[in-house]
PDB file of N, CA and C in Angstrom:
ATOM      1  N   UNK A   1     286.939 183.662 250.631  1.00  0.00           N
ATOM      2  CA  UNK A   1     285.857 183.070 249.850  1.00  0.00           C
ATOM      3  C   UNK A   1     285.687 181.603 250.242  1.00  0.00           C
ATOM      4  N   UNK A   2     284.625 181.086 250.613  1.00  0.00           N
ATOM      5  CA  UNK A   2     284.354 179.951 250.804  1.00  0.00           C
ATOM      6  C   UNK A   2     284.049 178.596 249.553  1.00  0.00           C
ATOM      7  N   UNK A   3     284.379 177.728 250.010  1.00  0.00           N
ATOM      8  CA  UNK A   3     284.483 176.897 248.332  1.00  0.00           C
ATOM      9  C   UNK A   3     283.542 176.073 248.225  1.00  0.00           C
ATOM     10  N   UNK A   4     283.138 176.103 247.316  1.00  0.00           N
ATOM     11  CA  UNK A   4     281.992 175.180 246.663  1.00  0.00           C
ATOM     12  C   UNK A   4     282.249 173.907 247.430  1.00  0.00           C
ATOM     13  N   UNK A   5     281.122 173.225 247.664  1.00  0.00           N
ATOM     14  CA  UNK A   5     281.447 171.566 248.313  1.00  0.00           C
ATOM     15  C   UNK A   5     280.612 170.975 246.990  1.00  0.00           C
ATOM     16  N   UNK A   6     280.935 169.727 246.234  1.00  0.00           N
ATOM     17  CA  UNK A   6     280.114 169.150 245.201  1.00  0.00           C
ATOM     18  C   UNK A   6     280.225 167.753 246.109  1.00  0.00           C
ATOM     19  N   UNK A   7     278.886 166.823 245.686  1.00  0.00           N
ATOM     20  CA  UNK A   7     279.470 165.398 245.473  1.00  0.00           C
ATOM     21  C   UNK A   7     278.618 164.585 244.870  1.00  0.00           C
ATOM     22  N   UNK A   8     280.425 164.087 243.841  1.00  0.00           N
ATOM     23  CA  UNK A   8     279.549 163.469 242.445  1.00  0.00           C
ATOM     24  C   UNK A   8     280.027 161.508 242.724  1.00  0.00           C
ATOM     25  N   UNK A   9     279.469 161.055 241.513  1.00  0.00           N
ATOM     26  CA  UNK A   9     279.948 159.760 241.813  1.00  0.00           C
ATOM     27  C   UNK A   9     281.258 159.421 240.972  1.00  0.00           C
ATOM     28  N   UNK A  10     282.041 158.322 240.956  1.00  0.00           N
ATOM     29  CA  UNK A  10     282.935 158.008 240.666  1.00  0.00           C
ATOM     30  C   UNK A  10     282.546 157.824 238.919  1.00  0.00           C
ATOM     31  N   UNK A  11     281.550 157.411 238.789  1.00  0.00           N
ATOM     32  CA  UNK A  11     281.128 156.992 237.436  1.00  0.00           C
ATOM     33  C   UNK A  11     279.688 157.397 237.164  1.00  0.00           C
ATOM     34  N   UNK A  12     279.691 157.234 235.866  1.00  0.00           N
ATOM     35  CA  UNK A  12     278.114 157.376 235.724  1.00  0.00           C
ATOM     36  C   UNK A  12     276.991 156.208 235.724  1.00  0.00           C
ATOM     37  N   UNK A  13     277.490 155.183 235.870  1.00  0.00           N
ATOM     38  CA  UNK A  13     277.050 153.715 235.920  1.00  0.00           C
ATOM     39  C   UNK A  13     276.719 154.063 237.690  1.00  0.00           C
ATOM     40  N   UNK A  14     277.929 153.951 238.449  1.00  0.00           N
ATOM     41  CA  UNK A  14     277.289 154.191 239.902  1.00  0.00           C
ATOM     42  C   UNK A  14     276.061 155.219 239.630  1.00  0.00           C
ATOM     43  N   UNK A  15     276.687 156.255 239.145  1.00  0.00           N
ATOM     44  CA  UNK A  15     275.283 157.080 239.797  1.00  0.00           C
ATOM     45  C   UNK A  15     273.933 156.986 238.767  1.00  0.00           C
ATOM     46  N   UNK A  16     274.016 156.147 238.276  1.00  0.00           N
ATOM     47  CA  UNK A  16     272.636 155.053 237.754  1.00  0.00           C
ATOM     48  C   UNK A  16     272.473 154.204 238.763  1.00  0.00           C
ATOM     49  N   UNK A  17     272.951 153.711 239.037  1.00  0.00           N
ATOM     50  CA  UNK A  17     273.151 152.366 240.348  1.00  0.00           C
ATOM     51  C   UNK A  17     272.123 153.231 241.238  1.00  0.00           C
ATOM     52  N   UNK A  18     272.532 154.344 242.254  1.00  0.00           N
ATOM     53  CA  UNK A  18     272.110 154.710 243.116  1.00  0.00           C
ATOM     54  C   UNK A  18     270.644 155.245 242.668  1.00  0.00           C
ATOM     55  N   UNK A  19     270.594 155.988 241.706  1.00  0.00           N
ATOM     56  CA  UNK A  19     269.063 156.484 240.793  1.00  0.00           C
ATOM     57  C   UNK A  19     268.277 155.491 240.293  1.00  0.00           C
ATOM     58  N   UNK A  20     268.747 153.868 240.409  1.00  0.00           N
ATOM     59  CA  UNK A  20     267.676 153.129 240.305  1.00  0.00           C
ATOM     60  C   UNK A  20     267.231 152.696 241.666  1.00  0.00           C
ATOM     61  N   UNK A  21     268.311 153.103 242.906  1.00  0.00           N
ATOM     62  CA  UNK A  21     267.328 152.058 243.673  1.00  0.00           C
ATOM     63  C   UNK A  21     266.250 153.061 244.139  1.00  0.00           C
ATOM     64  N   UNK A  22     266.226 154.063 243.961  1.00  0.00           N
ATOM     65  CA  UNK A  22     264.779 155.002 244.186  1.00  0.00           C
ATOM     66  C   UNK A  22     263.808 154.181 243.162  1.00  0.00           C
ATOM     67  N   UNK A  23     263.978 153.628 242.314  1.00  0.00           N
ATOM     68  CA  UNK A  23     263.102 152.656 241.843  1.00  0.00           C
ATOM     69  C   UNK A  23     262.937 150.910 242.429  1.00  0.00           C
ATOM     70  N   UNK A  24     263.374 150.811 243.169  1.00  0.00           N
ATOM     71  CA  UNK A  24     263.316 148.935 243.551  1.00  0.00           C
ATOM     72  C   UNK A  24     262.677 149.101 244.575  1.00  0.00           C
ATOM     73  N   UNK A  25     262.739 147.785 245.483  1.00  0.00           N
ATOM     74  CA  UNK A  25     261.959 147.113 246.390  1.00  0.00           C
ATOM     75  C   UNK A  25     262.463 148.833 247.649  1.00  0.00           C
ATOM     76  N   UNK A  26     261.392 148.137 248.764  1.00  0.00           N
ATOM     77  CA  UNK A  26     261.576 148.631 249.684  1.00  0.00           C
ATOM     78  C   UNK A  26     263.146 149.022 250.631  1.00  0.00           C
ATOM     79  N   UNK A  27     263.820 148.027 250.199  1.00  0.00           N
ATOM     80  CA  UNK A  27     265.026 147.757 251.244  1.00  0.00           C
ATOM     81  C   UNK A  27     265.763 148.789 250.230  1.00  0.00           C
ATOM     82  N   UNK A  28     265.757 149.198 249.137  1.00  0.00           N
ATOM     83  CA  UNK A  28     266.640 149.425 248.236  1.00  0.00           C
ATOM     84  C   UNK A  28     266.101 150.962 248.388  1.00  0.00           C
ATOM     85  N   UNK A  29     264.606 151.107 248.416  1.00  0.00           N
ATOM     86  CA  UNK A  29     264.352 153.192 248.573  1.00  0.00           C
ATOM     87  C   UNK A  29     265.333 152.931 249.948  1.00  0.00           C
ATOM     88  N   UNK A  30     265.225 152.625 250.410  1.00  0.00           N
ATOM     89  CA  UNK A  30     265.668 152.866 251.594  1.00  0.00           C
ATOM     90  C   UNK A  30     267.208 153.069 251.818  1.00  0.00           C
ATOM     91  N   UNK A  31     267.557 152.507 251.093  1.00  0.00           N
ATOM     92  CA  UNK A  31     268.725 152.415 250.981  1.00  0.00           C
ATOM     93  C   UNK A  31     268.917 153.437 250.069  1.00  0.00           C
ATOM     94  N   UNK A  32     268.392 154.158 249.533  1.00  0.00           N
ATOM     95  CA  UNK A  32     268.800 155.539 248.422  1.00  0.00           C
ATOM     96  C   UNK A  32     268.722 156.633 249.245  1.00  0.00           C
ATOM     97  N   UNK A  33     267.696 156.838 250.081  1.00  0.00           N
ATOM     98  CA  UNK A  33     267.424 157.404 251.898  1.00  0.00           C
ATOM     99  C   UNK A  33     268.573 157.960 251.943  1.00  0.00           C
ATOM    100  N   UNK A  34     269.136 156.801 252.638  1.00  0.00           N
ATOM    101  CA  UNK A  34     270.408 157.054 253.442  1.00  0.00           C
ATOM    102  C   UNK A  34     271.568 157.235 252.450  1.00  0.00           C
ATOM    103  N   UNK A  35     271.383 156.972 251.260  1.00  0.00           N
ATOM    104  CA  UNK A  35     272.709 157.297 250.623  1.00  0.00           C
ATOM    105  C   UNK A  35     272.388 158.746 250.316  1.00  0.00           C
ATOM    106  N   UNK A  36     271.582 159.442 250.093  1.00  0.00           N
ATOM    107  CA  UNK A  36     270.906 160.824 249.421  1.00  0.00           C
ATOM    108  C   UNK A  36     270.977 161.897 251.139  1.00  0.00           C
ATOM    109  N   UNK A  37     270.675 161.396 252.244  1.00  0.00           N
ATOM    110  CA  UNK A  37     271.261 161.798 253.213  1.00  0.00           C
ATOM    111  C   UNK A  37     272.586 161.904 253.659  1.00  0.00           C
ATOM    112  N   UNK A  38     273.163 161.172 253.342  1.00  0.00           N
ATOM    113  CA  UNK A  38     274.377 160.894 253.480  1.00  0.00           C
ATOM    114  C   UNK A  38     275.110 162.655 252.075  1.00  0.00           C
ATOM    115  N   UNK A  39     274.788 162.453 251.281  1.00  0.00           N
ATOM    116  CA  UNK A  39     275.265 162.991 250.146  1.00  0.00           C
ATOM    117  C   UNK A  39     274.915 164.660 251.028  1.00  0.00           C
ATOM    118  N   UNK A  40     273.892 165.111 251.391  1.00  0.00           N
ATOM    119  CA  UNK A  40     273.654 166.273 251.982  1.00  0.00           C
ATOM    120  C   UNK A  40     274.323 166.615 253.231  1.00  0.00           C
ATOM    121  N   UNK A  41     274.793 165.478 254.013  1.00  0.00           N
ATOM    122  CA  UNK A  41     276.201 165.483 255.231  1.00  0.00           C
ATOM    123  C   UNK A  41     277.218 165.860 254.706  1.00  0.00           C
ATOM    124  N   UNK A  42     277.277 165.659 253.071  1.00  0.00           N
ATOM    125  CA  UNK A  42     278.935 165.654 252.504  1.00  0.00           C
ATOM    126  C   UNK A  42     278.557 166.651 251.816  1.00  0.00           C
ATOM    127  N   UNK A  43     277.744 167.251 251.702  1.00  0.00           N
ATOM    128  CA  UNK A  43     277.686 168.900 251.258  1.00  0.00           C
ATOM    129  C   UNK A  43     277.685 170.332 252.142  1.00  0.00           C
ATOM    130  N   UNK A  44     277.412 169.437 253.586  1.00  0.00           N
ATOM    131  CA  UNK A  44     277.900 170.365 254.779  1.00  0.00           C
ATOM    132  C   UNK A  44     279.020 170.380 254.865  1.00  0.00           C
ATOM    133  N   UNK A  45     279.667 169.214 255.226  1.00  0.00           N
ATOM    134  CA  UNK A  45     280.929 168.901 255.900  1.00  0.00           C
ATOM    135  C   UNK A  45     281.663 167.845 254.953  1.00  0.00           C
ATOM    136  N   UNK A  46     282.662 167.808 254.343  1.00  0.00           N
ATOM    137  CA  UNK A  46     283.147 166.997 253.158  1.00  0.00           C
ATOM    138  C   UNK A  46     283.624 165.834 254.161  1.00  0.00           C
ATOM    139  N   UNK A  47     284.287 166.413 255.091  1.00  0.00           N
ATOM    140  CA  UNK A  47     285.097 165.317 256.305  1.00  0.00           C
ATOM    141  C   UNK A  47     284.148 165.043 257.071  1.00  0.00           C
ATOM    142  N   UNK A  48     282.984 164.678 257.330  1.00  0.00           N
ATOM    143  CA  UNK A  48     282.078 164.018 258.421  1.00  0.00           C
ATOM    144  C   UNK A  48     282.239 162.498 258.113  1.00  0.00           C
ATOM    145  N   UNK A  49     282.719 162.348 257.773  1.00  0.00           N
ATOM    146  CA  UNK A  49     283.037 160.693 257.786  1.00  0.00           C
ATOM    147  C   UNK A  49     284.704 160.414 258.355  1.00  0.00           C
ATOM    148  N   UNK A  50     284.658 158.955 258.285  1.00  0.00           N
ATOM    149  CA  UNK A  50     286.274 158.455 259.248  1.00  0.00           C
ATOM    150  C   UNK A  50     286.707 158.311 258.291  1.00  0.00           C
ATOM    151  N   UNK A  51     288.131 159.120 258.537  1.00  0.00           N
ATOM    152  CA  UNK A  51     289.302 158.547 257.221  1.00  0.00           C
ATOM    153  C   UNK A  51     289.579 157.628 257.664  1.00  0.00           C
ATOM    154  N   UNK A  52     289.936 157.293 256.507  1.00  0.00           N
ATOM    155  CA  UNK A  52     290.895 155.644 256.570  1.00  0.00           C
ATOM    156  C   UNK A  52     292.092 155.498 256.297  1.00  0.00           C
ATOM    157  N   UNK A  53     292.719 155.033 257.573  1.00  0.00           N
ATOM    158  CA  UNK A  53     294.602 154.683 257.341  1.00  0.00           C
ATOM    159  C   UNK A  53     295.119 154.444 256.107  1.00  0.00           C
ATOM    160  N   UNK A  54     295.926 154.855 255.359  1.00  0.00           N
ATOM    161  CA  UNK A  54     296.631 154.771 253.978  1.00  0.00           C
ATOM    162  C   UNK A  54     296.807 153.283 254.317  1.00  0.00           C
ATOM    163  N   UNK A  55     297.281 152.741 254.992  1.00  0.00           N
ATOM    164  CA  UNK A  55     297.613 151.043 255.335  1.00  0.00           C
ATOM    165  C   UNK A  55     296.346 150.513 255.275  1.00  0.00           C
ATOM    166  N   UNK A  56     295.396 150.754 255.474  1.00  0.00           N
ATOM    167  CA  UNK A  56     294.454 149.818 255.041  1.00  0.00           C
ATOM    168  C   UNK A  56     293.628 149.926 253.577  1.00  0.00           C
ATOM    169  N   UNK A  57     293.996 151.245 252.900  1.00  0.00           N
ATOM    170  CA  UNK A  57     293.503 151.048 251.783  1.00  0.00           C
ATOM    171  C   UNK A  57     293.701 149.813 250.728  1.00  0.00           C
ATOM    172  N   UNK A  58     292.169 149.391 250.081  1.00  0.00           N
ATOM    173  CA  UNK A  58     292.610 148.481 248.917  1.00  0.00           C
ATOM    174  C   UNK A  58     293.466 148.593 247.616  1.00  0.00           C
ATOM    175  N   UNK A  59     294.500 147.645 247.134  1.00  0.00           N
ATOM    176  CA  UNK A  59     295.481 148.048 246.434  1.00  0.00           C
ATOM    177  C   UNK A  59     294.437 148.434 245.222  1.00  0.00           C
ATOM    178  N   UNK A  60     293.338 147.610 245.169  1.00  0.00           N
ATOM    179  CA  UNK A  60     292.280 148.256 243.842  1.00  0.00           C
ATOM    180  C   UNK A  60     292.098 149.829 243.690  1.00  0.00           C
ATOM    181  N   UNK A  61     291.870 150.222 244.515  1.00  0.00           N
ATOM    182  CA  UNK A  61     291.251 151.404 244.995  1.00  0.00           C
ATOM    183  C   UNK A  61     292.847 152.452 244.336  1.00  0.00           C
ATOM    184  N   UNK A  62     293.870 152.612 244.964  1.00  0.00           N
ATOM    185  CA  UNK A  62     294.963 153.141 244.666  1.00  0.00           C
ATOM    186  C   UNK A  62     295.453 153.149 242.979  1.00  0.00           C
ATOM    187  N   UNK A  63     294.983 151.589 242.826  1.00  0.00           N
ATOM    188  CA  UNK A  63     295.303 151.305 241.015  1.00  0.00           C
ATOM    189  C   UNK A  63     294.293 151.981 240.252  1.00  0.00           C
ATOM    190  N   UNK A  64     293.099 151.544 240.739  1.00  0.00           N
ATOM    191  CA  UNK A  64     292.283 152.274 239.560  1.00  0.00           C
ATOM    192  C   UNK A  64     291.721 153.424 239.422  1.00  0.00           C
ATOM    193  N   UNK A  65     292.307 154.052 241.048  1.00  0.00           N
ATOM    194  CA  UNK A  65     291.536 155.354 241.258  1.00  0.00           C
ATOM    195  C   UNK A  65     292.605 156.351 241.552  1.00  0.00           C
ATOM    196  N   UNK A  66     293.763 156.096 241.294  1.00  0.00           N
ATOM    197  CA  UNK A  66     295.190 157.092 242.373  1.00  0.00           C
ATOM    198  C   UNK A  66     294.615 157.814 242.859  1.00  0.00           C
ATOM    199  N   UNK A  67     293.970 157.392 243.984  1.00  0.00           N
ATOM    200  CA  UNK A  67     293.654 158.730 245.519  1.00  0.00           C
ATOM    201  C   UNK A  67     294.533 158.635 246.714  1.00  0.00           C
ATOM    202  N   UNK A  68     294.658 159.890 246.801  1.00  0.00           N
ATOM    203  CA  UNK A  68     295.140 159.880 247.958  1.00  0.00           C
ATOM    204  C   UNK A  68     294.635 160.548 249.315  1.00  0.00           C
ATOM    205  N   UNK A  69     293.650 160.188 249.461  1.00  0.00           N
ATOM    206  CA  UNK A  69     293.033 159.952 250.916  1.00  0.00           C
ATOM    207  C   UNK A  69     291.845 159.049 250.356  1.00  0.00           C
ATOM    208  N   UNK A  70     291.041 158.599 251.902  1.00  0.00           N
ATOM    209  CA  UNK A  70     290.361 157.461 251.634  1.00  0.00           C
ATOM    210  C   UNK A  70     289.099 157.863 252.840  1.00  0.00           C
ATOM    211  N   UNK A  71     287.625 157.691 252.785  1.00  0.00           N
ATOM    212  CA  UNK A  71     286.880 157.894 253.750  1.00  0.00           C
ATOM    213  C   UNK A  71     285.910 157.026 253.882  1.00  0.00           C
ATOM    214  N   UNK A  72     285.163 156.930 254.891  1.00  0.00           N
ATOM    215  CA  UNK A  72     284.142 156.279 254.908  1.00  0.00           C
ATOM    216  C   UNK A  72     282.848 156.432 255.836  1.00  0.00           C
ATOM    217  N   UNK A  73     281.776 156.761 255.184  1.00  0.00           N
ATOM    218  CA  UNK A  73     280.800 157.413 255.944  1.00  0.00           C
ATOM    219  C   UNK A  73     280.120 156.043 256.055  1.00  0.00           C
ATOM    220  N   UNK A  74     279.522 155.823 257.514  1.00  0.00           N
ATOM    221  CA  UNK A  74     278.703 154.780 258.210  1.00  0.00           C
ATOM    222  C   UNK A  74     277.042 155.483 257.843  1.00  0.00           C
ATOM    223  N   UNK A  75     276.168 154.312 257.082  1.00  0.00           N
ATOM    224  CA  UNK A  75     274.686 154.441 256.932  1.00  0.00           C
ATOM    225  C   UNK A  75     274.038 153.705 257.746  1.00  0.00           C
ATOM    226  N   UNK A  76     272.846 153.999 258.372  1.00  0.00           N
ATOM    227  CA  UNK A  76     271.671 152.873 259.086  1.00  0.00           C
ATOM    228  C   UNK A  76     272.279 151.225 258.560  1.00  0.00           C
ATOM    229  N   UNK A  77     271.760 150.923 259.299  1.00  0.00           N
ATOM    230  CA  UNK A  77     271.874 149.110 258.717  1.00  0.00           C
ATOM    231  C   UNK A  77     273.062 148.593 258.327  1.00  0.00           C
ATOM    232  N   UNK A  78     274.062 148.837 259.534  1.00  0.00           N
ATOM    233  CA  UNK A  78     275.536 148.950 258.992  1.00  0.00           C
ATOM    234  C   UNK A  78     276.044 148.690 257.316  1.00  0.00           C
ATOM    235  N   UNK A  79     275.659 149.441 256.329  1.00  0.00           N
ATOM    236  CA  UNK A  79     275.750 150.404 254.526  1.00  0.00           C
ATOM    237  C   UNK A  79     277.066 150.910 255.316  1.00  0.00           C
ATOM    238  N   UNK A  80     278.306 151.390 254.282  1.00  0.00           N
ATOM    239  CA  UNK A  80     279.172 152.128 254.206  1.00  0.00           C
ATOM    240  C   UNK A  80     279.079 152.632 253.009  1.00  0.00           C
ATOM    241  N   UNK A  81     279.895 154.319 253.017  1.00  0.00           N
ATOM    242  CA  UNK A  81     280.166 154.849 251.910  1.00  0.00           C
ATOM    243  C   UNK A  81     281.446 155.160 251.810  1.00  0.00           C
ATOM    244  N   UNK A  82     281.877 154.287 250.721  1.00  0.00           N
ATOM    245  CA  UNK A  82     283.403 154.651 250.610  1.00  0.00           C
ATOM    246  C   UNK A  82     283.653 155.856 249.689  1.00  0.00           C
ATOM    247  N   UNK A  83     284.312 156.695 249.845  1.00  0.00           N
ATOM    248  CA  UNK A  83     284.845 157.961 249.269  1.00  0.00           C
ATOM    249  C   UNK A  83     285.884 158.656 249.446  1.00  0.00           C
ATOM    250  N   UNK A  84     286.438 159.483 248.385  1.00  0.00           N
ATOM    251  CA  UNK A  84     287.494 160.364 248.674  1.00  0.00           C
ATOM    252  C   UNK A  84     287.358 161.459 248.509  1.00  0.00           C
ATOM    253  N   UNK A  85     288.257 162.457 248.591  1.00  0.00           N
ATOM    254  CA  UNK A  85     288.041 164.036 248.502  1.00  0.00           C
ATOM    255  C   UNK A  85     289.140 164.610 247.448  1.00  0.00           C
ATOM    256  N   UNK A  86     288.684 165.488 246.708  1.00  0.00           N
ATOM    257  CA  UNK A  86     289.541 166.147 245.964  1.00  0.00           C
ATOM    258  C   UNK A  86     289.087 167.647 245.867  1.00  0.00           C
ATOM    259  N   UNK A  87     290.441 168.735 245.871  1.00  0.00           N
ATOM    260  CA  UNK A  87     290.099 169.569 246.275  1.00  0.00           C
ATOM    261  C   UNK A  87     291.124 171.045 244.806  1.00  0.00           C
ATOM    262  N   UNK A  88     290.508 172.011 244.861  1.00  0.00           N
ATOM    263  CA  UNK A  88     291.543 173.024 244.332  1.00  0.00           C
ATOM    264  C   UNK A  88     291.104 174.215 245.084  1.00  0.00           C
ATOM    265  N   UNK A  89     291.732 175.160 244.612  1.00  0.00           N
ATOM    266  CA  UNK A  89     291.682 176.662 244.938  1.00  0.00           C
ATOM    267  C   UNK A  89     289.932 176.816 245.469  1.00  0.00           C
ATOM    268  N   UNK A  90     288.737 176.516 244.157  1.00  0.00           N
ATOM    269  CA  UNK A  90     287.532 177.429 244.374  1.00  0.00           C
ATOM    270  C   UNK A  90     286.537 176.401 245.078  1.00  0.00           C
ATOM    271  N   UNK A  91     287.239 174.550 244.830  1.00  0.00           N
ATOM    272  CA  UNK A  91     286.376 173.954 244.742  1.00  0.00           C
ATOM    273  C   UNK A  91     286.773 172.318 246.047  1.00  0.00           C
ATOM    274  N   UNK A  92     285.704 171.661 246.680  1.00  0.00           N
ATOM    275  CA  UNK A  92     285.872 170.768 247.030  1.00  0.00           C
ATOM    276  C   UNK A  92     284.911 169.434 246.620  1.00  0.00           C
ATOM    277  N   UNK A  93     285.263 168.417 245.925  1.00  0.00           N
ATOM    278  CA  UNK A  93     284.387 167.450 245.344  1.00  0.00           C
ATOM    279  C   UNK A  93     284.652 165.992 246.451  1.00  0.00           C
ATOM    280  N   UNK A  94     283.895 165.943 246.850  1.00  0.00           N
ATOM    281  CA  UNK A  94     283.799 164.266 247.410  1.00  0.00           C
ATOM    282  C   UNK A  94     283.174 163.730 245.855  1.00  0.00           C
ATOM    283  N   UNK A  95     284.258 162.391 246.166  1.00  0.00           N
ATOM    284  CA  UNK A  95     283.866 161.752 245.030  1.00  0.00           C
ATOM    285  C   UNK A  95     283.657 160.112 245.635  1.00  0.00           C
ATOM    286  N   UNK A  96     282.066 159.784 245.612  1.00  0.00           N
ATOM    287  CA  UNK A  96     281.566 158.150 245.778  1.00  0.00           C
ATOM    288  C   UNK A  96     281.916 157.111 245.367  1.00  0.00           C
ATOM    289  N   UNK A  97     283.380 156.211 246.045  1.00  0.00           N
ATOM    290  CA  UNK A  97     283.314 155.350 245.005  1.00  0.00           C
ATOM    291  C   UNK A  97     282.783 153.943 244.772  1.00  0.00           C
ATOM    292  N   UNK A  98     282.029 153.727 246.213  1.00  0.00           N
ATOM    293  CA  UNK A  98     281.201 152.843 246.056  1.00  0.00           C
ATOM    294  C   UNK A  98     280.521 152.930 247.053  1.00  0.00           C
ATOM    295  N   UNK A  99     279.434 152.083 247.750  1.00  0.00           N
ATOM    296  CA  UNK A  99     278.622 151.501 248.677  1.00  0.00           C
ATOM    297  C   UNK A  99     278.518 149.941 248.752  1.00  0.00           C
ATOM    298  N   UNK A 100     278.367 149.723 250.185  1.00  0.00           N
ATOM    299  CA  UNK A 100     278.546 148.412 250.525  1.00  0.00           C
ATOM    300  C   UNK A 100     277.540 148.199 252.032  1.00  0.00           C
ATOM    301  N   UNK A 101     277.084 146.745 251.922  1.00  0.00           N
ATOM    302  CA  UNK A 101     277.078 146.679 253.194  1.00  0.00           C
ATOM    303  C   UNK A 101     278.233 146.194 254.212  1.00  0.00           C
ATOM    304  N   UNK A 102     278.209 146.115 255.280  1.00  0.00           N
ATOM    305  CA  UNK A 102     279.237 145.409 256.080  1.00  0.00           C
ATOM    306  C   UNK A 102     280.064 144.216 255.555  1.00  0.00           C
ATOM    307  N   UNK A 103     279.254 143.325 255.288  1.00  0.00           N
ATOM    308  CA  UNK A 103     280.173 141.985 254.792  1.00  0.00           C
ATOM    309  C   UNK A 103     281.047 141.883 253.758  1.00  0.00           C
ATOM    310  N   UNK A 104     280.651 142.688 252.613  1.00  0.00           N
ATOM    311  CA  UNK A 104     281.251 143.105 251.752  1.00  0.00           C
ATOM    312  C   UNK A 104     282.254 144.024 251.991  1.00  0.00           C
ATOM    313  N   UNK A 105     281.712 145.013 252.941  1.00  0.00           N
ATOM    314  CA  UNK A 105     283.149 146.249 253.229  1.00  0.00           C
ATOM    315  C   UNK A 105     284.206 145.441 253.757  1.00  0.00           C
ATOM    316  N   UNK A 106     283.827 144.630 254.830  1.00  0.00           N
ATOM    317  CA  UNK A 106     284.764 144.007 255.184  1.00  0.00           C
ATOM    318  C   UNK A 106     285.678 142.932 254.173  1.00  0.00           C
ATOM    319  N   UNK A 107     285.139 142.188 253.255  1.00  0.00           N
ATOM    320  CA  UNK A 107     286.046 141.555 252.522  1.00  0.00           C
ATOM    321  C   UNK A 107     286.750 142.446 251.617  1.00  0.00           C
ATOM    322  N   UNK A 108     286.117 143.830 251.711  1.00  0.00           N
ATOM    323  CA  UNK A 108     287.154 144.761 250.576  1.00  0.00           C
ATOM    324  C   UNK A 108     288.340 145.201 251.358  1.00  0.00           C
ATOM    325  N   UNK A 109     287.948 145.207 252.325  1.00  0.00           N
ATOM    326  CA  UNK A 109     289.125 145.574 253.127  1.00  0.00           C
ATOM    327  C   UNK A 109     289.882 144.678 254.487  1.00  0.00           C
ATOM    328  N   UNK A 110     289.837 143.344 253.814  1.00  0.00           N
ATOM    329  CA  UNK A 110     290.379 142.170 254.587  1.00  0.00           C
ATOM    330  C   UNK A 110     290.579 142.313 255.920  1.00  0.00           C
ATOM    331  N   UNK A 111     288.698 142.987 256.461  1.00  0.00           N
ATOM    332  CA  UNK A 111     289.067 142.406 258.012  1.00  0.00           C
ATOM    333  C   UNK A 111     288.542 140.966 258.591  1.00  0.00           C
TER     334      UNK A 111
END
């Protein structure tokens, strides 16, 4: 039997976040685009994005979220989607736990 793929957001505030920017300026549909594309990649394939080394995860991320794996799908306009995967017997959920652009990804993850 093949297992359900879901993917939800970390919170319900994010996934307001992302359902308003289908309401804002131009840069921001656009940016819902690629996150809503992105979301249909992770309903094909849960792993189409690069994991990320346990060593570079943020200690935030581990504290407030105990995951244990870490991913990150690359959007147009160097956007990242940070996410993890959780899985049982019937079911596989990617779960969103944020979006960023570059400058920001990078200070979350002190390169």
């Amino acid at each position: 039997m093949k297992k359900e793929i879901i993917v939800a957001f970390i919170s319900e505030k994010l996934k307001s976040d992302f359902e308003s920017l289908n309401e804002g300026k131009f840069e921001d549909k656009k940016l819902y685009e690629f996150i809503d594309r992105a979301i249909d990649d992770l309903k094909k394939d849960p792993m189409c994005g690069t994991k990320i080394q346990k060593k570079l995860w943020p200690k935030g991320y581990i504290k407030k979220y105990d995951i244990t794996n870490l991913w990150k799908y690359d959007l147009p306009n160097t956007w990242r989607i940070i996410y993890t995967i959780e899985t049982d017997e019937i079911k596989i959920v990617n779960i969103i736990l944020e979006w960023f652009n570059h400058k920001d990804y990078e200070k979350r993850f002190n390169y």
